[in-house]
C-alpha atoms as a PDB file:
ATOM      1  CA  UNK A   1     221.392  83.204  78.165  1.00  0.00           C
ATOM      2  CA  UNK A   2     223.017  79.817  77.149  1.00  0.00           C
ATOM      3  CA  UNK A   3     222.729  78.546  73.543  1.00  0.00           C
ATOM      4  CA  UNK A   4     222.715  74.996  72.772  1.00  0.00           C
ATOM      5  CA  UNK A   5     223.840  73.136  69.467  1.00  0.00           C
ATOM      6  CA  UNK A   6     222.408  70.181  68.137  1.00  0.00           C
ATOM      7  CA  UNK A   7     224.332  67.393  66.447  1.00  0.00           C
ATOM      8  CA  UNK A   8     223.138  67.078  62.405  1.00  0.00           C
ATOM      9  CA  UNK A   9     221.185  64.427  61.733  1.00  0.00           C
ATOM     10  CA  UNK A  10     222.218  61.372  59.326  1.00  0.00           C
ATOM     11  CA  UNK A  11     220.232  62.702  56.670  1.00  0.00           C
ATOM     12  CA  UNK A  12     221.937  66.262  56.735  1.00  0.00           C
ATOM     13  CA  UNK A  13     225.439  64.833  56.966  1.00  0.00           C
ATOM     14  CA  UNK A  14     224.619  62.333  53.785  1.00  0.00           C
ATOM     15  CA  UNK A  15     223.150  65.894  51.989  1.00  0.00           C
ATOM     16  CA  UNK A  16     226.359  67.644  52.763  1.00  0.00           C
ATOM     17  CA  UNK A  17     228.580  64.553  51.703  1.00  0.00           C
ATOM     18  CA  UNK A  18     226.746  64.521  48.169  1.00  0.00           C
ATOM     19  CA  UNK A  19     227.027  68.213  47.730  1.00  0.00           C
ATOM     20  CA  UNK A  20     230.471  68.355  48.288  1.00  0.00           C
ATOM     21  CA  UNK A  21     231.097  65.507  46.014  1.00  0.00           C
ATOM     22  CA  UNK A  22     229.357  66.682  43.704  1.00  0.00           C
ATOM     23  CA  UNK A  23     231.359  69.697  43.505  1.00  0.00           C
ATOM     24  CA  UNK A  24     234.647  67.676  43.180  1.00  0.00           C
ATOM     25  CA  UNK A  25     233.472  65.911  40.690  1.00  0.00           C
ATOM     26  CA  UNK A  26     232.068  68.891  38.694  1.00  0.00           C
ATOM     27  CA  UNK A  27     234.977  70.972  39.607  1.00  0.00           C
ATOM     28  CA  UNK A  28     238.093  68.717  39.320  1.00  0.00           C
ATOM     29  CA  UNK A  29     236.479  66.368  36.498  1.00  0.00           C
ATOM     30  CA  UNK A  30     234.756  69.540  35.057  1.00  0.00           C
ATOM     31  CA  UNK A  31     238.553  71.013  34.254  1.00  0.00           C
ATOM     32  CA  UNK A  32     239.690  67.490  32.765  1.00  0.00           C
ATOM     33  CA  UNK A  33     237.113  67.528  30.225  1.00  0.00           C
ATOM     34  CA  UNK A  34     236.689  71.561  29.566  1.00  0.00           C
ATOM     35  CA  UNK A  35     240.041  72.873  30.623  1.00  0.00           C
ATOM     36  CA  UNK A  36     242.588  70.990  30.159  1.00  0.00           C
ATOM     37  CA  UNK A  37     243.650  71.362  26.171  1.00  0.00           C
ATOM     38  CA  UNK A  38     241.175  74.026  25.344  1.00  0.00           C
ATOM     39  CA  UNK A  39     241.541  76.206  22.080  1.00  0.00           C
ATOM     40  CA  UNK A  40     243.076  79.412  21.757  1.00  0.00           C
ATOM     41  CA  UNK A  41     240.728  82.236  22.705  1.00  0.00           C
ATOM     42  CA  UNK A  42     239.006  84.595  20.493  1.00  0.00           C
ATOM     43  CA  UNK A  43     242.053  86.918  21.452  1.00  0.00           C
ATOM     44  CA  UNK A  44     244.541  84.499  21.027  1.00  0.00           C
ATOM     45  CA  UNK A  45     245.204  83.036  24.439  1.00  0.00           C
ATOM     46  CA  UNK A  46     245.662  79.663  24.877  1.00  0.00           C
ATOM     47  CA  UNK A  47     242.963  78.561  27.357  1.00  0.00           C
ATOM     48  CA  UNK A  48     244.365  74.803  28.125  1.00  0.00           C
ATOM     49  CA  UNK A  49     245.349  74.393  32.280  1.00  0.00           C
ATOM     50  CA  UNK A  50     247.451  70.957  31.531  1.00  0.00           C
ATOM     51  CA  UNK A  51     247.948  68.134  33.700  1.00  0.00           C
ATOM     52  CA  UNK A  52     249.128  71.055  36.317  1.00  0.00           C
ATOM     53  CA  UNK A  53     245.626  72.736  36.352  1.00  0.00           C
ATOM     54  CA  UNK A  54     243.837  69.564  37.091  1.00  0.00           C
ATOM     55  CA  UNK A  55     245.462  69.166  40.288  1.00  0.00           C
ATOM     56  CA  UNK A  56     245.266  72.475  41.332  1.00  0.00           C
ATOM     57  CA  UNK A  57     241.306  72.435  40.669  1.00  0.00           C
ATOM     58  CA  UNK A  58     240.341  69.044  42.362  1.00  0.00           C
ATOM     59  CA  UNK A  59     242.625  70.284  45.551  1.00  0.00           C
ATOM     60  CA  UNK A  60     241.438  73.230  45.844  1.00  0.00           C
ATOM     61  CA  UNK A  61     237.673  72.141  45.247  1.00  0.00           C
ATOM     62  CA  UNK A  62     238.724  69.925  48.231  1.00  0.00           C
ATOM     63  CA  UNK A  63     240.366  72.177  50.461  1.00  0.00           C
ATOM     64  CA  UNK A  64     236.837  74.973  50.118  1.00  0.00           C
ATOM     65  CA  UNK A  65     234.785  71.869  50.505  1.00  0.00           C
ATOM     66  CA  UNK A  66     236.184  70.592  54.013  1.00  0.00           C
ATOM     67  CA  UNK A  67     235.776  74.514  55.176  1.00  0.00           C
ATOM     68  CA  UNK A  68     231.921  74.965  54.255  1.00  0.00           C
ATOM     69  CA  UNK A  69     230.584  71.102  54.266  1.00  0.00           C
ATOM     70  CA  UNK A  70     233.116  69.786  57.120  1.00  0.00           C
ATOM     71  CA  UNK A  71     231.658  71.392  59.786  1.00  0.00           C
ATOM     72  CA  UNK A  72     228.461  69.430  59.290  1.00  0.00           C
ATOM     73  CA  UNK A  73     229.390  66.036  57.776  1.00  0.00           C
ATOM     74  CA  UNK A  74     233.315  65.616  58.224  1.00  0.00           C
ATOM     75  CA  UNK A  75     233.957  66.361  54.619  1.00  0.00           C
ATOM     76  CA  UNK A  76     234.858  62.899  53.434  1.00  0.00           C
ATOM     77  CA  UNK A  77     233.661  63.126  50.325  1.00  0.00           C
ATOM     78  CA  UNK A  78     235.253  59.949  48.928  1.00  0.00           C
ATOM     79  CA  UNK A  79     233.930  56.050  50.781  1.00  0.00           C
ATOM     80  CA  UNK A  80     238.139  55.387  50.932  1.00  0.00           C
ATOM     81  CA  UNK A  81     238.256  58.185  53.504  1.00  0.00           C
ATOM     82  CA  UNK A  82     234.913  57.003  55.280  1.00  0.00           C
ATOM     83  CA  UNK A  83     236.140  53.540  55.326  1.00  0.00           C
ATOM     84  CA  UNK A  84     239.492  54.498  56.660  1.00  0.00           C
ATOM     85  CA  UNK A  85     238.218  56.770  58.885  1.00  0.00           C
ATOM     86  CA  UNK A  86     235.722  53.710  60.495  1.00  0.00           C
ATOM     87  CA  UNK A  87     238.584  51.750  60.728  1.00  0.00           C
ATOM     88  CA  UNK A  88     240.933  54.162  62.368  1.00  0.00           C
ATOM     89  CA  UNK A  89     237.777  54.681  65.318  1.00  0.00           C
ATOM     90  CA  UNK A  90     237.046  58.465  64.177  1.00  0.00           C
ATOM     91  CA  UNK A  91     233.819  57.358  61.975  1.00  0.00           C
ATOM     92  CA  UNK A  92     230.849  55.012  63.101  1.00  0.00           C
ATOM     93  CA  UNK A  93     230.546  52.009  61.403  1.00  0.00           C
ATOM     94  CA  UNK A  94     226.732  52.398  61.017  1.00  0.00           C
ATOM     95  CA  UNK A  95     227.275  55.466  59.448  1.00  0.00           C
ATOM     96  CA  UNK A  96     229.706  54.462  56.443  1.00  0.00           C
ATOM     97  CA  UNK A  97     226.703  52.623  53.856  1.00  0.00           C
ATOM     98  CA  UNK A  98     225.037  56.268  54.043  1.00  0.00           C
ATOM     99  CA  UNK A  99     227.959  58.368  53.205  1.00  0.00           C
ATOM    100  CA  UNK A 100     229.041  55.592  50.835  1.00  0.00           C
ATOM    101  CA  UNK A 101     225.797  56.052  48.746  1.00  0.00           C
ATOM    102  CA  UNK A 102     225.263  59.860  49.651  1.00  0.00           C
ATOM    103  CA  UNK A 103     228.985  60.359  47.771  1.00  0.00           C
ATOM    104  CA  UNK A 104     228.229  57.763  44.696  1.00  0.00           C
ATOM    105  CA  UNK A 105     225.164  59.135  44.272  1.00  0.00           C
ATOM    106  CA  UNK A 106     226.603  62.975  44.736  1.00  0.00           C
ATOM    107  CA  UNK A 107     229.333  62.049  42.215  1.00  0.00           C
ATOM    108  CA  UNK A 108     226.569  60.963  39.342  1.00  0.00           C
ATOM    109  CA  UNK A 109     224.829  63.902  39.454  1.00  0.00           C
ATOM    110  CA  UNK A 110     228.150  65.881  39.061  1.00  0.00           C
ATOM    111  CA  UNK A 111     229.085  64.132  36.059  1.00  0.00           C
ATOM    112  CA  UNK A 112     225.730  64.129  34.746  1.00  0.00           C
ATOM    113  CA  UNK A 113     225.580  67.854  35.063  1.00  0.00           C
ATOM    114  CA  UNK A 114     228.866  67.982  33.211  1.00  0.00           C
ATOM    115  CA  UNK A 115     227.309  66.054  30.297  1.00  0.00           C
ATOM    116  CA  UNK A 116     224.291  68.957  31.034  1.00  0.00           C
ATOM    117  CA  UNK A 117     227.027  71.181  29.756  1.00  0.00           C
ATOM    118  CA  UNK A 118     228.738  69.197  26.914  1.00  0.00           C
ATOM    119  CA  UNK A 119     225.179  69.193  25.240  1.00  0.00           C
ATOM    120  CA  UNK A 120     225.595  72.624  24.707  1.00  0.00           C
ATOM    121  CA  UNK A 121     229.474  72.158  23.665  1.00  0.00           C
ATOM    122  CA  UNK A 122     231.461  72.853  20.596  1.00  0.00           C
ATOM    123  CA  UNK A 123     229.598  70.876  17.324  1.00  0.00           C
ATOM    124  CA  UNK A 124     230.977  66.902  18.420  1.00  0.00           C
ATOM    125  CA  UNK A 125     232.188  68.053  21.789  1.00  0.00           C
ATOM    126  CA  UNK A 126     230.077  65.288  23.554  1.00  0.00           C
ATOM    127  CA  UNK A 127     230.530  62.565  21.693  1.00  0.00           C
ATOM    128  CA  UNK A 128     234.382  63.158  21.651  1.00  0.00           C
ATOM    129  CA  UNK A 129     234.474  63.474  25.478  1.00  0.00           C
ATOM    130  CA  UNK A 130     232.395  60.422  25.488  1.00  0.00           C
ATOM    131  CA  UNK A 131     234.275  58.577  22.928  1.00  0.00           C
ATOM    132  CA  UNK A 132     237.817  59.461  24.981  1.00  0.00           C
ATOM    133  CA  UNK A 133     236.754  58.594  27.897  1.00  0.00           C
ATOM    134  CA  UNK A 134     234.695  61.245  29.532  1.00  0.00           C
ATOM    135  CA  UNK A 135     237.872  61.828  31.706  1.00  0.00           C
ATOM    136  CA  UNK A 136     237.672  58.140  33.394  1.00  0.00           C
ATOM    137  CA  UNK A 137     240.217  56.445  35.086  1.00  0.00           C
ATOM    138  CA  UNK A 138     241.999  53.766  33.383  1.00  0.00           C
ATOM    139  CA  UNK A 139     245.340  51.318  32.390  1.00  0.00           C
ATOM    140  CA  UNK A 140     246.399  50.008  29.429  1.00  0.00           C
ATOM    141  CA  UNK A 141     245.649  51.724  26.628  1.00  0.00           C
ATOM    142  CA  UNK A 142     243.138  53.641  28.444  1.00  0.00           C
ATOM    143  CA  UNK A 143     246.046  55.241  30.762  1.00  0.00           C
ATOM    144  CA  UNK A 144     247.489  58.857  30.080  1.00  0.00           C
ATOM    145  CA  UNK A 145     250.887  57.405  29.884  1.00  0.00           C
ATOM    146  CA  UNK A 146     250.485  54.275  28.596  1.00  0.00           C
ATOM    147  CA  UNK A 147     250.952  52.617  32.344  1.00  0.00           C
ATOM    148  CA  UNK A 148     249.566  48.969  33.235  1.00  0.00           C
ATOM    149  CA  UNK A 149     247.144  47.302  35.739  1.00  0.00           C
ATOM    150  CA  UNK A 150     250.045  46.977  38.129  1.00  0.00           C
ATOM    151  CA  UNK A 151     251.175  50.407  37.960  1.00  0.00           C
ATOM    152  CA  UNK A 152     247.431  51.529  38.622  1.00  0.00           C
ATOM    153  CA  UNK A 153     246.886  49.199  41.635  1.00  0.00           C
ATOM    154  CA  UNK A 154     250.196  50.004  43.117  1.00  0.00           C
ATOM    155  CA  UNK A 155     249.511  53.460  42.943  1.00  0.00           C
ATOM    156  CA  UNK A 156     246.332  53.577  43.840  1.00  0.00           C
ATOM    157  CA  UNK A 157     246.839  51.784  47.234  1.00  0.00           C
ATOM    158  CA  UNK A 158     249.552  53.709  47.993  1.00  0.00           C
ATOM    159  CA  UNK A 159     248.049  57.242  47.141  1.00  0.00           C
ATOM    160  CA  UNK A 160     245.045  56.857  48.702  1.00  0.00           C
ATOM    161  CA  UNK A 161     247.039  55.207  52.173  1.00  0.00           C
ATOM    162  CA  UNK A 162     248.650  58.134  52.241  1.00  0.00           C
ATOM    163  CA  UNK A 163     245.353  60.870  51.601  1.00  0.00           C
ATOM    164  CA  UNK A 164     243.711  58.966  54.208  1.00  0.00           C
ATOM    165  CA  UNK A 165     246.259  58.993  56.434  1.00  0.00           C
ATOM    166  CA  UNK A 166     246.720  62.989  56.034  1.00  0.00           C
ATOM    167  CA  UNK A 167     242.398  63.469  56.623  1.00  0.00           C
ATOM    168  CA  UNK A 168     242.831  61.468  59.578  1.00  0.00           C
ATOM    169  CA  UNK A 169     245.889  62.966  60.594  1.00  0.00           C
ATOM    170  CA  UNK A 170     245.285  66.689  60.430  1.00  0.00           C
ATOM    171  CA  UNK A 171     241.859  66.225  62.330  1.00  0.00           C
ATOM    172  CA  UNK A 172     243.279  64.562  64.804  1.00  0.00           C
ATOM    173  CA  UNK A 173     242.911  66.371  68.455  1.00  0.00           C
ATOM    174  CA  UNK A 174     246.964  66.684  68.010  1.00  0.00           C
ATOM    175  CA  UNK A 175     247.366  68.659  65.142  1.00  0.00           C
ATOM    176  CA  UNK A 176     246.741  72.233  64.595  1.00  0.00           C
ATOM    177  CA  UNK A 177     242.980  73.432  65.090  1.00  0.00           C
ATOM    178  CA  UNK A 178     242.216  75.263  61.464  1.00  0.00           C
ATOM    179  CA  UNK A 179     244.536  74.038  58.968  1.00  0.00           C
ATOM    180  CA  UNK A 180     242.632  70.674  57.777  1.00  0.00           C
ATOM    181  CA  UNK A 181     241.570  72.045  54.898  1.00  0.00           C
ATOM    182  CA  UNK A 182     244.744  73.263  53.727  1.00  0.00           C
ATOM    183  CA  UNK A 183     246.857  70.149  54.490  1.00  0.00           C
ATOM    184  CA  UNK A 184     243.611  67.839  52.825  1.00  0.00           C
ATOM    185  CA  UNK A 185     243.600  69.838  49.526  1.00  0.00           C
ATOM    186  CA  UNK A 186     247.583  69.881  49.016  1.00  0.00           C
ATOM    187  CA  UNK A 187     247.805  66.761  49.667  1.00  0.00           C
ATOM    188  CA  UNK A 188     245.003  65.856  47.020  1.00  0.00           C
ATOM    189  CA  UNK A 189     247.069  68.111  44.895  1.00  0.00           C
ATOM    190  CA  UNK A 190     250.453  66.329  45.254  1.00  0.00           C
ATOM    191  CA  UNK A 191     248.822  62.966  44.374  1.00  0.00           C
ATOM    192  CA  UNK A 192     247.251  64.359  41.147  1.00  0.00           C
ATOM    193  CA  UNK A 193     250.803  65.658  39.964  1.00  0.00           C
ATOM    194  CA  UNK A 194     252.160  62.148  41.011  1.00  0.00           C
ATOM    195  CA  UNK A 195     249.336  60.032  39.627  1.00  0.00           C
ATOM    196  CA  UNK A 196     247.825  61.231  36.239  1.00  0.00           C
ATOM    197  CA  UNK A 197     249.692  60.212  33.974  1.00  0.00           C
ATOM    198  CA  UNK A 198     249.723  56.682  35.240  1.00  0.00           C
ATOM    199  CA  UNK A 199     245.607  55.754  35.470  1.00  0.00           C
ATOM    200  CA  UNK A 200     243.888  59.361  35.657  1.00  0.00           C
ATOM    201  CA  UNK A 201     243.808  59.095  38.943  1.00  0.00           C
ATOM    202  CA  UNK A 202     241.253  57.948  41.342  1.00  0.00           C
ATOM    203  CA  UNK A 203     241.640  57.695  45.271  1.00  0.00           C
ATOM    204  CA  UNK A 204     237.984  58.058  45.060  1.00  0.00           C
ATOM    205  CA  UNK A 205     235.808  55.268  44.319  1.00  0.00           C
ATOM    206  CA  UNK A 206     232.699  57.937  44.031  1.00  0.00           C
ATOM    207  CA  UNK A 207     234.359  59.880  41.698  1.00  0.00           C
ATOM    208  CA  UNK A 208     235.697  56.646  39.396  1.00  0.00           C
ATOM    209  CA  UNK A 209     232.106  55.657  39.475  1.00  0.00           C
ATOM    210  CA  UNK A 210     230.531  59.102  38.420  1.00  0.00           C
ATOM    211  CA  UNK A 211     233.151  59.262  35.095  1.00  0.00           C
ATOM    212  CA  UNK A 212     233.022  55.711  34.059  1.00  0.00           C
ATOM    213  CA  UNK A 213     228.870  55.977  34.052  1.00  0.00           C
ATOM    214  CA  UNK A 214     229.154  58.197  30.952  1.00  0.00           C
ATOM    215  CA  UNK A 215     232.721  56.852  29.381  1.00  0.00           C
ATOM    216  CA  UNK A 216     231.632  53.827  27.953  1.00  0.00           C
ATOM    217  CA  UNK A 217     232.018  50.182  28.010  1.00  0.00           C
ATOM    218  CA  UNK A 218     235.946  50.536  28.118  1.00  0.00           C
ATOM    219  CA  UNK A 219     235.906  52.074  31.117  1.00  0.00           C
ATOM    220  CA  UNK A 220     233.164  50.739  32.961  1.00  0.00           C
ATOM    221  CA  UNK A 221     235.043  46.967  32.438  1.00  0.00           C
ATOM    222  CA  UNK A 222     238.069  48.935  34.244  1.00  0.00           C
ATOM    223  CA  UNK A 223     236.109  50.369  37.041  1.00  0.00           C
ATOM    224  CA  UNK A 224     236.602  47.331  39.403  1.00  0.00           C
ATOM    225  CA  UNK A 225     240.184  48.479  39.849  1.00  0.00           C
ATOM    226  CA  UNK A 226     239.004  52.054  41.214  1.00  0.00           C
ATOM    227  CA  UNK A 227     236.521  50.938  43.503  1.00  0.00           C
ATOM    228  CA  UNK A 228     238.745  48.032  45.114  1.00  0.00           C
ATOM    229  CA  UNK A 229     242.252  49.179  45.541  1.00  0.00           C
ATOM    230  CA  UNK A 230     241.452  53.109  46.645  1.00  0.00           C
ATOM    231  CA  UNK A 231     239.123  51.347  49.373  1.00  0.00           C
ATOM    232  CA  UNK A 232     242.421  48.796  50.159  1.00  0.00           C
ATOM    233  CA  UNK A 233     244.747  52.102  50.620  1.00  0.00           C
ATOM    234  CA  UNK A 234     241.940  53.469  52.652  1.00  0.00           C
ATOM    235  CA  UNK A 235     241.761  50.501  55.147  1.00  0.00           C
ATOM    236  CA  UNK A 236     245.508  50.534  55.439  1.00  0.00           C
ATOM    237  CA  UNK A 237     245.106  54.100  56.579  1.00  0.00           C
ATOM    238  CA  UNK A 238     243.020  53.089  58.796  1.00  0.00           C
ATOM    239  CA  UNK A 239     244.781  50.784  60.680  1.00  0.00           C
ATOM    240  CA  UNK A 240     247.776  52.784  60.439  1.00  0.00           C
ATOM    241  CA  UNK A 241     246.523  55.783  62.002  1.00  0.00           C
ATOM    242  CA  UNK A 242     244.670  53.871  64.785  1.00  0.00           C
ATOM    243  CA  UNK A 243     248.532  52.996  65.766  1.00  0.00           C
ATOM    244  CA  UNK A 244     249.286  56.249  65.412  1.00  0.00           C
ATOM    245  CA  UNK A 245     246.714  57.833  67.221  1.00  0.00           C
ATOM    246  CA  UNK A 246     245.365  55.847  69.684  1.00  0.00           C
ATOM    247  CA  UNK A 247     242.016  58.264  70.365  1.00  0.00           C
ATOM    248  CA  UNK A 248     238.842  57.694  71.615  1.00  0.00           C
ATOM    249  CA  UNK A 249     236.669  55.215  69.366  1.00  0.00           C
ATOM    250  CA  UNK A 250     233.449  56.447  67.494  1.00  0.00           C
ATOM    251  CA  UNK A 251     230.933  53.460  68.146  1.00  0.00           C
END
């Protein structure tokens, strides 16, 4: 008795893409805003994670996602790796404007669940989150460290050239069958610790959009930076790895 697989469809790979970005967002983004310098406990525990925690949450929200929603859509979850990924001939190009809006749109609903939350919060909690930010990216004075537009697009390019080129890399038909996942979400990880306190940290155009929707004007006139240069380090990654890895192109 033989069994036969079909490939998903378009539509199911888009509905995995949004899930899983969804999850980042309300994961990784969810720790930012919730997490990261909460009170002491009603026992007298601090309950703050720190800059640490964040990047520990949004990797490993990465690293489960490629393992359950990979199988079906690739587990991009971000348009920098879909773009890279067209570019390096692993992705098809009529493919990459339905991930693209499958992820944005995935990424909204995450952060509008997260405001789902906040109106339930603390007395003010909201409008504080709101009022700082809602956990955007930014430069300027609207940086963690105090960092400027040049430190953001610098590091942005080059943090995202590198993710890509890891995705890319550890699905390759060279490296080791299994361990995607794991090599996807530490790097993630790694570029968090590097990259918070200069601009928040993007790499993800999906995600930059889904904070900046409910941070205000502030960030929303800083957006452009997030969307551009994380799809620039992408298509370097792209081109890099096709050197790299000369495989079979995805038409």
């Amino acid at each position: 008795m033989s069994t036969t697989t079909t490939a998903p469809t378009l539509v199911t790979r888009m509905i995995a893409e949004a899930i899983g970005t969804l999850v980042l967002v309300f994961a990784g983004i969810g720790t930012a805003l919730y997490a990261v310098d909460a009170a002491v406990g009603t026992l007298g525990t601090p309950m703050g994670v720190g800059h640490l925690g964040i990047a520990l949450a949004v990797g490993l929200t990465v690293l489960v996602g490629v393992y359950v929603w990979g199988p079906i859509s690739g587990g991009h979850f971000n348009p920098a790796v879909t773009l890279g990924m067209a570019i390096a001939g692993r992705f098809a190009w009529r493919d990459v404007l339905g991930y693209w809006a499958a992820q944005v749109v995935g990424g909204l609903v995450g952060s509008t669940l997260l405001v789902l939350v906040g109106l339930f919060g603390p007395d003010g909690w909201l409008s504080r989150a709101q009022s700082a930010g809602f956990a955007s990216n930014g430069f300027g004075e609207h940086s963690p460290g105090g960092w400027g537009i040049g430190a953001a697009i610098i590091a942005e390019v080059i943090l995202t050239c590198v993710f890509v080129l890891v995705v890319a890399g550890s699905v390759s038909s060279r490296a080791p069958v299994g361990f995607a996942g794991i090599a996807i979400g530490l790097a993630l990880t790694l570029i968090h610790l590097v990259s918070i306190p200069i601009d928040g940290t993007s790499v993800n155009p999906a995600r930059s959009i889904a904070t900046a929707v409910y941070g205000g004007v502030a960030p929303l006139a800083q957006l452009w930076v997030f969307i551009v240069f994380p799809l620039v380090g992408g298509a370097i990654a792209g081109i890099v790895h096709r050197a790299l890895f000369p495989e079979p192109t995805v038409r």
